[in-house]
N, C-alpha and C. Protein backbone atom coordinates (compact mmCIF):
# COMPACT_ATOMS: atom_id res chain seq x y z
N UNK A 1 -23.06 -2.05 -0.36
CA UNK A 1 -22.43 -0.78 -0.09
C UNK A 1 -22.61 0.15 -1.29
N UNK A 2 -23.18 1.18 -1.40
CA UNK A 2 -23.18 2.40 -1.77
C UNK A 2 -21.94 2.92 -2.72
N UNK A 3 -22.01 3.31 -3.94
CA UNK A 3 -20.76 3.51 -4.82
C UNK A 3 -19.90 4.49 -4.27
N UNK A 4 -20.79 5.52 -3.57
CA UNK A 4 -20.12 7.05 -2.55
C UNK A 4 -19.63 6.05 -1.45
N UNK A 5 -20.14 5.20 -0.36
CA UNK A 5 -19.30 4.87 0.51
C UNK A 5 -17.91 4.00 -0.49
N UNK A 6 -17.87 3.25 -1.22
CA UNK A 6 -16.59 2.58 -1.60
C UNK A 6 -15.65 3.73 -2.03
N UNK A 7 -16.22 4.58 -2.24
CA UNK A 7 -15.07 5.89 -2.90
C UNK A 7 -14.18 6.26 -1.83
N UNK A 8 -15.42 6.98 -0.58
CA UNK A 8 -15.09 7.28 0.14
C UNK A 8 -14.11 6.47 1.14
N UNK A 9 -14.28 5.32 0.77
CA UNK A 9 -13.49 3.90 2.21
C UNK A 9 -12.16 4.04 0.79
N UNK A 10 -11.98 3.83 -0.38
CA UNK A 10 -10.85 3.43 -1.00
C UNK A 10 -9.87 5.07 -0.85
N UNK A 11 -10.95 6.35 -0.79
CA UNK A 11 -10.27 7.65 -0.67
C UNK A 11 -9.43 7.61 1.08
N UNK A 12 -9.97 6.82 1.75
CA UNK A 12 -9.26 7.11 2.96
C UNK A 12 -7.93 6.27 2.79
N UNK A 13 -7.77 5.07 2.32
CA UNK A 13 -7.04 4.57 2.23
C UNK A 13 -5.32 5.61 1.58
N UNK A 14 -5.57 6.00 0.07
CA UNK A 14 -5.10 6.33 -0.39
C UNK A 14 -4.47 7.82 0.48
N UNK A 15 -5.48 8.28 1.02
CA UNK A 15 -5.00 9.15 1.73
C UNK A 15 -3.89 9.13 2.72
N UNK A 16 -4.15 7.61 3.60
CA UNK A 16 -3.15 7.25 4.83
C UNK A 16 -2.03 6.97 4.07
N UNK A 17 -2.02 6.35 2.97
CA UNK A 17 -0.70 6.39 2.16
C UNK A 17 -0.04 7.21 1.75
N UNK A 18 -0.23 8.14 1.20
CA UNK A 18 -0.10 10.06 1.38
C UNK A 18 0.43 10.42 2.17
N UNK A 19 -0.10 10.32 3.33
CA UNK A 19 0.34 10.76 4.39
C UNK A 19 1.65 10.19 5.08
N UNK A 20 1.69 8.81 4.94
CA UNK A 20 2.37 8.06 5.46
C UNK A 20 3.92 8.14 4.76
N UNK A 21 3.91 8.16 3.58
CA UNK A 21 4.76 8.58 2.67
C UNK A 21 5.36 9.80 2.72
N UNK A 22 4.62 10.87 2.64
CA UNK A 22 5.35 12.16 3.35
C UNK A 22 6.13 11.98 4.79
N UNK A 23 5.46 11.75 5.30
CA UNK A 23 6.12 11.57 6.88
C UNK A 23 7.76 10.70 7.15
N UNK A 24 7.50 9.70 5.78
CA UNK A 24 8.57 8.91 5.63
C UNK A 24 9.57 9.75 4.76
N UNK A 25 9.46 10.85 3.98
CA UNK A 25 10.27 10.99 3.19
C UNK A 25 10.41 12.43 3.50
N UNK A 26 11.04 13.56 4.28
CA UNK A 26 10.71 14.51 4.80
C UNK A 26 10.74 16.03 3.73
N UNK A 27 12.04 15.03 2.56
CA UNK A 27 12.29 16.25 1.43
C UNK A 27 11.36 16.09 0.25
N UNK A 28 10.21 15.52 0.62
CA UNK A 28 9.13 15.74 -0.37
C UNK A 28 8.71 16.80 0.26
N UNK A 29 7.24 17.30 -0.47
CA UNK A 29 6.18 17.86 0.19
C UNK A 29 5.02 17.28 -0.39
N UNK A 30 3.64 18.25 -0.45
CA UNK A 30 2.53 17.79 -0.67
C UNK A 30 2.46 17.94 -2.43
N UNK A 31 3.05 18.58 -3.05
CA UNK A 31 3.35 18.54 -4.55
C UNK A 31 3.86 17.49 -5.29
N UNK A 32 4.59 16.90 -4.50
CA UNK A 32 5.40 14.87 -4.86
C UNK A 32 4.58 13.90 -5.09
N UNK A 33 3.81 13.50 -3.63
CA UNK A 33 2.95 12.80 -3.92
C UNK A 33 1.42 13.53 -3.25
N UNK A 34 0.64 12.46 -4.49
CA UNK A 34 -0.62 13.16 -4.75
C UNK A 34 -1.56 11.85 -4.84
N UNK A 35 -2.66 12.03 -4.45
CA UNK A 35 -3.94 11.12 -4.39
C UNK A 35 -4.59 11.28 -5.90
N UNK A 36 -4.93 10.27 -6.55
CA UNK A 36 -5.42 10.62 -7.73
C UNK A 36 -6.71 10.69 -7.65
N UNK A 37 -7.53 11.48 -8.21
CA UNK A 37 -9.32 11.32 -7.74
C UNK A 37 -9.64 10.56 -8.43
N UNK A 38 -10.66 10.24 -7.58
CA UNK A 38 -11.68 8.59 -7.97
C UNK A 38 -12.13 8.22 -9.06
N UNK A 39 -11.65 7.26 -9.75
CA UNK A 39 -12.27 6.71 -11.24
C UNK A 39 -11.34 7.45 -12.06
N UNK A 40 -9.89 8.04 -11.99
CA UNK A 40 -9.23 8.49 -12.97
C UNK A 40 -7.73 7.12 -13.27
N UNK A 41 -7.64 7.33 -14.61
CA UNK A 41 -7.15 6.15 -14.60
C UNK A 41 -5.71 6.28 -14.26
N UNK A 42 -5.13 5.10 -14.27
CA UNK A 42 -3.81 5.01 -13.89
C UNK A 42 -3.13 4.73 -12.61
N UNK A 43 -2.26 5.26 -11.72
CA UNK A 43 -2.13 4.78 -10.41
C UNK A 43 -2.54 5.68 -9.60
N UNK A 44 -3.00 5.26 -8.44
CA UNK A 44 -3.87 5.49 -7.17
C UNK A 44 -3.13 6.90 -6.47
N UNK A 45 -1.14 6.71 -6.44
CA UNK A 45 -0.73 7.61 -5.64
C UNK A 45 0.36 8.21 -6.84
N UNK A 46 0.02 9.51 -7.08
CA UNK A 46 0.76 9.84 -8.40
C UNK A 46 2.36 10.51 -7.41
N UNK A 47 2.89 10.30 -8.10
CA UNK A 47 4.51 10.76 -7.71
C UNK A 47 5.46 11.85 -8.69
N UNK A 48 5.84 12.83 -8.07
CA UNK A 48 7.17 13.48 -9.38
C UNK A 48 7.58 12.99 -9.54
N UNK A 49 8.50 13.45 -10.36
CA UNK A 49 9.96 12.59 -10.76
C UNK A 49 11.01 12.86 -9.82
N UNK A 50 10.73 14.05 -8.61
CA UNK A 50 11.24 13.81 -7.80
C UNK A 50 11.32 12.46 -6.64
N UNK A 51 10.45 11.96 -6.33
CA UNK A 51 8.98 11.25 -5.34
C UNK A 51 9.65 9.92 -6.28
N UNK A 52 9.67 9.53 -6.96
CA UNK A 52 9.88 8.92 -7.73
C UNK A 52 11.27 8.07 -7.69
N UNK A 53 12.45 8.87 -7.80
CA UNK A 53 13.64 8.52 -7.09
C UNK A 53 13.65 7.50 -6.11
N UNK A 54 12.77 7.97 -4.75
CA UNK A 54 13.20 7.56 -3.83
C UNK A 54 12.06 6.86 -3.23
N UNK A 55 10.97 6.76 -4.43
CA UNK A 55 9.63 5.73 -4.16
C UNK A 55 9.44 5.27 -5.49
N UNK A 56 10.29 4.50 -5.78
CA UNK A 56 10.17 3.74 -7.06
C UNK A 56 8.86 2.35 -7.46
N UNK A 57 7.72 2.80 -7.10
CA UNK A 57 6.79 1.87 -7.37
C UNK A 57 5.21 2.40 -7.84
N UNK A 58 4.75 1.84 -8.46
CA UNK A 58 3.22 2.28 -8.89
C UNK A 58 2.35 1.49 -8.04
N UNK A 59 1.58 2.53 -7.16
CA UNK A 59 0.70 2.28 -5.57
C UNK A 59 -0.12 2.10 -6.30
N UNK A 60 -0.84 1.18 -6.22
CA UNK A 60 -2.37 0.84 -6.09
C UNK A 60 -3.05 0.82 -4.76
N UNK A 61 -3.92 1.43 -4.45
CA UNK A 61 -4.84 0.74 -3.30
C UNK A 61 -6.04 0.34 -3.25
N UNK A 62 -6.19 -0.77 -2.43
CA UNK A 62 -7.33 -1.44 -2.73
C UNK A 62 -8.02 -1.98 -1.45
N UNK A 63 -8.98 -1.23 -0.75
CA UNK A 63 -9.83 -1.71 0.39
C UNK A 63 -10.92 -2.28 -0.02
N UNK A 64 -10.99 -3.21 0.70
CA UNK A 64 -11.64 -4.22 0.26
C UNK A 64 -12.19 -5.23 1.50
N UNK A 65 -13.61 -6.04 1.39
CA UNK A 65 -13.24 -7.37 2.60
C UNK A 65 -13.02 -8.55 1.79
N UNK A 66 -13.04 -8.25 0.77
CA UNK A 66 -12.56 -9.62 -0.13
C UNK A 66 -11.18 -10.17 0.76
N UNK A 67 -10.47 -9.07 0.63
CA UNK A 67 -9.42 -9.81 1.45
C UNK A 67 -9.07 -10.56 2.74
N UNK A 68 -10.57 -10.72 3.16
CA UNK A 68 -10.31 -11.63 4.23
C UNK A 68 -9.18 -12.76 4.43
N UNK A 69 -9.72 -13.53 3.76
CA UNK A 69 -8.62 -14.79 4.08
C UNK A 69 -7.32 -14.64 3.87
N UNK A 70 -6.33 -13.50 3.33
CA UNK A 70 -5.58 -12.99 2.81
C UNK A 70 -5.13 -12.37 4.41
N UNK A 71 -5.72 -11.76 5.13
CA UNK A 71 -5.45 -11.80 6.48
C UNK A 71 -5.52 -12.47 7.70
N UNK A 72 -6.15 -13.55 7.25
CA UNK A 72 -6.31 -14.24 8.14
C UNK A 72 -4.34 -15.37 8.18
N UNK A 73 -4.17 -15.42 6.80
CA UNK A 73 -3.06 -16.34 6.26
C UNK A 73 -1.80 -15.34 7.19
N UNK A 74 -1.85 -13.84 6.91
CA UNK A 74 -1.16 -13.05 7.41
C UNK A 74 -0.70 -12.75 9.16
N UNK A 75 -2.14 -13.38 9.70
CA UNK A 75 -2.32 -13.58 11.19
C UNK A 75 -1.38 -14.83 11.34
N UNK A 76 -1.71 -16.04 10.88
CA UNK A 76 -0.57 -17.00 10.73
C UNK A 76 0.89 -16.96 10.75
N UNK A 77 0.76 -16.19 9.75
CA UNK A 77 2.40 -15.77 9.33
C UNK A 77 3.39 -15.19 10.89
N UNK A 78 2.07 -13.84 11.65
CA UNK A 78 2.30 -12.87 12.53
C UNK A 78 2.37 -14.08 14.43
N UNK A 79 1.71 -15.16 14.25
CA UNK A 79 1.45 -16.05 15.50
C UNK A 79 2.62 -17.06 15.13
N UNK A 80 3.13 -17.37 14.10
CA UNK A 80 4.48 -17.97 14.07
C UNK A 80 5.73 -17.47 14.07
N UNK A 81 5.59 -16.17 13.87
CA UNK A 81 6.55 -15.29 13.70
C UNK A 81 7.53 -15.15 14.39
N UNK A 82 7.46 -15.41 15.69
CA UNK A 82 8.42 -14.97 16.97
C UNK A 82 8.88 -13.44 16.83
N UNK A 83 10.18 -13.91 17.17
CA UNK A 83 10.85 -12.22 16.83
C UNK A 83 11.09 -11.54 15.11
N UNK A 84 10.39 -12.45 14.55
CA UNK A 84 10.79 -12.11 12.70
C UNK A 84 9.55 -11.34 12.37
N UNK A 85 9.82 -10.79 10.66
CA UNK A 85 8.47 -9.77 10.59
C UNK A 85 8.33 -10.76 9.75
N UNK A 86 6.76 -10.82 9.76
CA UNK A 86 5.93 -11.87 9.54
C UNK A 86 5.74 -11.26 7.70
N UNK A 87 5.63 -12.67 6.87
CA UNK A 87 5.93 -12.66 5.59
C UNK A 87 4.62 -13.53 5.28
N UNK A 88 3.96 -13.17 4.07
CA UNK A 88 2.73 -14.15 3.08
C UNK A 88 3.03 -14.41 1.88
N UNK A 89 3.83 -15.35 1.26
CA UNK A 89 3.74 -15.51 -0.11
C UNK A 89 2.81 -15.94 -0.92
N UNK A 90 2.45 -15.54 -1.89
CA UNK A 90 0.87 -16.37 -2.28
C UNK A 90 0.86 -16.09 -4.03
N UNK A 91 0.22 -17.07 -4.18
CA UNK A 91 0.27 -16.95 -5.58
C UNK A 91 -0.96 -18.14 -5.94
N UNK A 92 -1.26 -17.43 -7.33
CA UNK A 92 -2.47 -18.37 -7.99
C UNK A 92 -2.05 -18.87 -9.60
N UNK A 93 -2.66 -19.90 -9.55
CA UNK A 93 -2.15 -20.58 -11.57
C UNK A 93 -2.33 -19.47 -12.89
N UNK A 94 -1.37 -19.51 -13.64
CA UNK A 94 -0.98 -18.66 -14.25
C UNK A 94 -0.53 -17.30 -13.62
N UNK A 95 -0.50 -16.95 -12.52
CA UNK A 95 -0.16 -15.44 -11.90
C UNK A 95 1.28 -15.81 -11.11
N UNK A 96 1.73 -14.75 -11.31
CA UNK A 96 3.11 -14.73 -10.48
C UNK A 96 3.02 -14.73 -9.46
N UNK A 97 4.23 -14.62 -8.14
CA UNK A 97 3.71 -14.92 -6.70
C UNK A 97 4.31 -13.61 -6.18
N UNK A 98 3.28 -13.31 -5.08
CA UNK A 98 3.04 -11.73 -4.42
C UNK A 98 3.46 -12.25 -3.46
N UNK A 99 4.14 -10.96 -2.64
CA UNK A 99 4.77 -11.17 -1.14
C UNK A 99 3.55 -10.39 -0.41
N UNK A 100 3.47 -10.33 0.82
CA UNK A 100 2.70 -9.06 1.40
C UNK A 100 3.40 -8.75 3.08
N UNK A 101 3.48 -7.70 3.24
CA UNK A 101 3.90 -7.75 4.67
C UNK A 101 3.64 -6.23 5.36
N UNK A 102 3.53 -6.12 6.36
CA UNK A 102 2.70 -5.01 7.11
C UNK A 102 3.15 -3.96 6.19
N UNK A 103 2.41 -2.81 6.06
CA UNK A 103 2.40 -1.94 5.47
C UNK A 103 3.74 -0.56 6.41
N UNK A 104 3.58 -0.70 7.29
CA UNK A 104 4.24 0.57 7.96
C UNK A 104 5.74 -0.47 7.79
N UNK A 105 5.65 -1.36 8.22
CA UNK A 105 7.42 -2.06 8.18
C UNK A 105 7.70 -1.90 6.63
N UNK A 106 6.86 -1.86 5.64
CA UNK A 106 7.51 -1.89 3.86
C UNK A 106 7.71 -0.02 3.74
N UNK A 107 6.80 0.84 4.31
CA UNK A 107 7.35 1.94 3.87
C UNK A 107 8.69 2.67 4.99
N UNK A 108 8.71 1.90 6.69
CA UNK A 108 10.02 2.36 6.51
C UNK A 108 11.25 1.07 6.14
N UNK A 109 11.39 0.76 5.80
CA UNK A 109 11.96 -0.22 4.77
C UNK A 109 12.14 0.37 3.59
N UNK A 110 11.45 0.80 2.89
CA UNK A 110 11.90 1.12 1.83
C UNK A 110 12.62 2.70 2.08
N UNK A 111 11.98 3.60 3.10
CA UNK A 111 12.96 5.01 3.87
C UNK A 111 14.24 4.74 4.06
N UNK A 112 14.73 3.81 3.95
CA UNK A 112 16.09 3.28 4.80
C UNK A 112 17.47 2.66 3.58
N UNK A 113 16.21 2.77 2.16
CA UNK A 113 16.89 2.10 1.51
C UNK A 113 17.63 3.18 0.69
């Protein structure tokens, strides 16, 4: 893949998060949160200190197919699940252990909080 297509596939991402985030938070606007352009350092979805308050986390995003098996574990999680929202804990030696769980249930989840 092409360094312009990975920009472009990690820029959409960041974007739906943008978006998704506004929609969730209605007394932001487009000045709160912001997409950072490509190859600048630091975090992916920049926030005020308004934005900030009430989205207390540093977004990274990361598209990728590395993460295959990482969804596949997640499909598991989602076919055992029944009526519960499906949860992945995972972790590797020396690294701490990461949760992961659908993306639209964590941002309104965190709207609510």
């Amino acid at each position: 893949m092409r360094t312009r297509s990975k920009k472009a596939k990690g820029r959409r991402l960041q974007n739906w998060v943008r978006d998704e985030l506004l929609k969730r938070f209605p007394s932001l606007n487009e000045n709160d949160v912001v997409c950072a352009i490509m190859g600048e350092k630091g975090v992916d979805i920049k926030l005020s200190d308004k934005a900030k308050k009430s989205i207390p986390f540093a977004i990274e995003c990361k598209n990728q197919e590395a993460f295959k098996k990482l969804y596949k574990d997640y499909g598991q999680a989602e076919y055992n699940a029944k009526n519960l929202e499906p949860v992945v804990f995972l972790k590797m030696n020396q690294c701490k252990p990461l949760v992961v769980v659908d993306a639209e249930y964590f941002l309104d989840w965190i709207k609510n909080d």
